[in-house]
Each structure stands twice: as structure tokens, then as C-alpha cells.
C-alpha atoms as a PDB file:
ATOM      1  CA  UNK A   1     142.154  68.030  69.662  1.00  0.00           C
ATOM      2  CA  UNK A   2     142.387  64.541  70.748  1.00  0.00           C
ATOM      3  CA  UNK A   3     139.503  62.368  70.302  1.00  0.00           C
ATOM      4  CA  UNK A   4     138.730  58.514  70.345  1.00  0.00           C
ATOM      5  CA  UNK A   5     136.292  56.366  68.744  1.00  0.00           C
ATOM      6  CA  UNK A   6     133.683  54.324  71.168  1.00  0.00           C
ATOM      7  CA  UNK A   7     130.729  52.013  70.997  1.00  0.00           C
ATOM      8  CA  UNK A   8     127.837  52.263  72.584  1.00  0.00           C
ATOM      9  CA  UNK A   9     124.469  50.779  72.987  1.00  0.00           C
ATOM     10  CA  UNK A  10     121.966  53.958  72.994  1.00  0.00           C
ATOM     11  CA  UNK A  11     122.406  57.403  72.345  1.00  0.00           C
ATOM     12  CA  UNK A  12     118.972  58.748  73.016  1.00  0.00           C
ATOM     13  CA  UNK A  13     118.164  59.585  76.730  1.00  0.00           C
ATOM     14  CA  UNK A  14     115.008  59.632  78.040  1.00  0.00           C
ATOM     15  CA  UNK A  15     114.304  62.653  81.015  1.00  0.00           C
ATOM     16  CA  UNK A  16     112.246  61.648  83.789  1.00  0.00           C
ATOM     17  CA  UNK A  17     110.142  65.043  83.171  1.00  0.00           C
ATOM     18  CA  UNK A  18     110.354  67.578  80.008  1.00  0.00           C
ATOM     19  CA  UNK A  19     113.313  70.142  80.312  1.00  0.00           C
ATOM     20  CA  UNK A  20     111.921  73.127  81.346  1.00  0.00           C
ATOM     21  CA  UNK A  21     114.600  75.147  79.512  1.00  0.00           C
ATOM     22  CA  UNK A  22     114.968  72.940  76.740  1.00  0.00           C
ATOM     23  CA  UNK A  23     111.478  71.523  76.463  1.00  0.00           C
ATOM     24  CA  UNK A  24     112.543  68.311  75.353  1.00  0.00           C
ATOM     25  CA  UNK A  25     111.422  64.759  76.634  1.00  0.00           C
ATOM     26  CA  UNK A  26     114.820  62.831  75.439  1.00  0.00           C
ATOM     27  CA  UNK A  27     118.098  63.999  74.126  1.00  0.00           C
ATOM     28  CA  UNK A  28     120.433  62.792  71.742  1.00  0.00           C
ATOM     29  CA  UNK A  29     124.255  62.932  71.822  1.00  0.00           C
ATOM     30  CA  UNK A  30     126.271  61.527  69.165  1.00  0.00           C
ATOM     31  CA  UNK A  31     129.590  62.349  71.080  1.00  0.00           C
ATOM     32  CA  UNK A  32     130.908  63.342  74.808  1.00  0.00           C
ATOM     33  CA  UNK A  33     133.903  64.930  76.225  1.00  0.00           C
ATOM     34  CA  UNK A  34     135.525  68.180  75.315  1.00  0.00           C
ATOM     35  CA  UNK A  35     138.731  69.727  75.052  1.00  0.00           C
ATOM     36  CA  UNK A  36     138.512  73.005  75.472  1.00  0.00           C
ATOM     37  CA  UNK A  37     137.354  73.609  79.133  1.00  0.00           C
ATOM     38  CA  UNK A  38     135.983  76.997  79.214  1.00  0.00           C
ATOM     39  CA  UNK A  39     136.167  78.816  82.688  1.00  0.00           C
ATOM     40  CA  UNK A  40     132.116  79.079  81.859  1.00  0.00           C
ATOM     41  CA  UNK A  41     130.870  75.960  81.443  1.00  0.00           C
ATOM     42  CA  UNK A  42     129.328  73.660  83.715  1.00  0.00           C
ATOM     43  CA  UNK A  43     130.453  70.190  82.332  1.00  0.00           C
ATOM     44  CA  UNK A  44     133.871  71.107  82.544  1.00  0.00           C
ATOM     45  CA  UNK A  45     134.176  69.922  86.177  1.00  0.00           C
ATOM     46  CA  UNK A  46     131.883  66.977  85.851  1.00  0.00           C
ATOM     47  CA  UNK A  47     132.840  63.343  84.924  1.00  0.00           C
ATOM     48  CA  UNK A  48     132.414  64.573  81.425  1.00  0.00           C
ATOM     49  CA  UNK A  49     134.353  67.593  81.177  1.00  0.00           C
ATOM     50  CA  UNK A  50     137.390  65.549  79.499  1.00  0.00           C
ATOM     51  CA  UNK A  51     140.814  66.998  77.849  1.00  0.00           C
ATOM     52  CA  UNK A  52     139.471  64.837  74.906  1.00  0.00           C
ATOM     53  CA  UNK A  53     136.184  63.755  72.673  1.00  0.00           C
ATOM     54  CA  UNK A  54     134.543  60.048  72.496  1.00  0.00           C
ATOM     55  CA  UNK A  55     132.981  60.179  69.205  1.00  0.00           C
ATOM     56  CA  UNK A  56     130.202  57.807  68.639  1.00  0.00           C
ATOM     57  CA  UNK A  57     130.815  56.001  66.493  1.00  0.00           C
ATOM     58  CA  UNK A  58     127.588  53.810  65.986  1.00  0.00           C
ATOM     59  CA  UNK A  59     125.259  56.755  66.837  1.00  0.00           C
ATOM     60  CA  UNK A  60     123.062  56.969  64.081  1.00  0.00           C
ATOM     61  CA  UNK A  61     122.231  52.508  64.003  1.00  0.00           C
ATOM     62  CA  UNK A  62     121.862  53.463  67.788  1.00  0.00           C
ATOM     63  CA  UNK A  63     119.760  56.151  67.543  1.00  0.00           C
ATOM     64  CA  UNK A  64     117.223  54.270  64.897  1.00  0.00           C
ATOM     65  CA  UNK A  65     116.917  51.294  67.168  1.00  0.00           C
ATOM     66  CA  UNK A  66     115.991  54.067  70.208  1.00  0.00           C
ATOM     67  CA  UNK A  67     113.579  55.667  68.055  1.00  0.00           C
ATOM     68  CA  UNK A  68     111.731  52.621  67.447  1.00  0.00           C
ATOM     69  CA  UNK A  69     111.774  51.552  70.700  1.00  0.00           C
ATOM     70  CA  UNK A  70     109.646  54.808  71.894  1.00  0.00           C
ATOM     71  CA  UNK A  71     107.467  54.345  69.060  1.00  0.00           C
ATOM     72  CA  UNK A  72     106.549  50.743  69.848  1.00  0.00           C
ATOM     73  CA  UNK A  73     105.814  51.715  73.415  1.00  0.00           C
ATOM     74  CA  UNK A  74     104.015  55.359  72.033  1.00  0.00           C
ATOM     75  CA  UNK A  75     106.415  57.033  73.812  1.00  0.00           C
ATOM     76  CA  UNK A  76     106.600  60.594  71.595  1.00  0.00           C
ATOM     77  CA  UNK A  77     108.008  64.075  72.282  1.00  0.00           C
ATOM     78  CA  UNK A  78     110.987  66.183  71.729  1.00  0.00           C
ATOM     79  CA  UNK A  79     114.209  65.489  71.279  1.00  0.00           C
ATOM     80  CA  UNK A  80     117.431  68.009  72.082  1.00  0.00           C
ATOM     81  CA  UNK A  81     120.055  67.159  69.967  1.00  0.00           C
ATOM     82  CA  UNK A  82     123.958  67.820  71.782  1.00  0.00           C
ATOM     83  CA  UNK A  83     122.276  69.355  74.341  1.00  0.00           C
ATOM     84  CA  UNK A  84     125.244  68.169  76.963  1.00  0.00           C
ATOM     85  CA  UNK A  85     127.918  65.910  76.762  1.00  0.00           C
ATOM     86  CA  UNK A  86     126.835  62.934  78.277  1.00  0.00           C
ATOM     87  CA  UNK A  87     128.019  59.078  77.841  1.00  0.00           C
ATOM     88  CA  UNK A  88     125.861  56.754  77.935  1.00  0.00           C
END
């Protein structure tokens, strides 16, 4: 599997409404990309459904500085974690 290593500057994505499957305000997703393209999924023929995977590499210092964003603005709820494969 070919992957690559990326920076980014958040990793937690705020919904405009809670996911009614899901039921999550925000999701998290420490990677995007995948290379295995099953006939079944449906992020294989978006911009995201990649031969390879971006890793994230700063995901977790990303992911605290989100967090305490919300909090400071009492923004709460749930989050998904790898719920899709999104960049951000």
C-alpha cells in the first residue's frame, strides 16, 4: 500500500447539523485516501477515493488545539472518529 505523510491544520470537522446515521456533531479523521477501491464504496469515486493513503501526520497536536477551540466557544457533542476519508 502506498501512503504519504502530510500536514495539516485541523482534523476535526464540524457538520452543519448532527448525522442522522451517525449521530455525531463533528468528525475526526486522522488519515484520507485509500487503496483498495472496493466496487461498494462510495468514496471510491470521489476526490478522495485515492490509489494511496495521506497519513496525518500531526493529527493528534491538531486534534487537541480543535478540541479546545469548541470548548472555548461551548461548542459540545459527538464526535465520529474515521467516519470517511476526508482531507481537510
Amino acid at each position: 500500500m502506498a501512503y504519504r505523510l502530510v500536514q495539516v491544520k485541523s482534523v476535526l470537522n464540524r457538520h452543519r447539523r448532527r448525522d442522522g446515521w451517525f449521530l455525531d456533531d463533528c468528525s475526526h479523521n486522522p488519515y484520507y485516501g485509500c487503496a483498495y477501491g472496493c466496487i461498494y464504496c462510495y468514496i471510491r469515486r470521489g476526490k478522495y477515493g485515492r490509489n494511496y493513503l495521506s497519513i496525518k501526520i500531526n493529527a493528534s497536536t491538531a486534534l487537541s488545539k480543535g478540541l479546545s477551540r469548541h470548548a472555548k466557544r461551548r461548542k459540545y457533542g459527538f464526535i465520529a472518529i474515521s467516519s470517511a476519508m476526508e482531507a481537510t
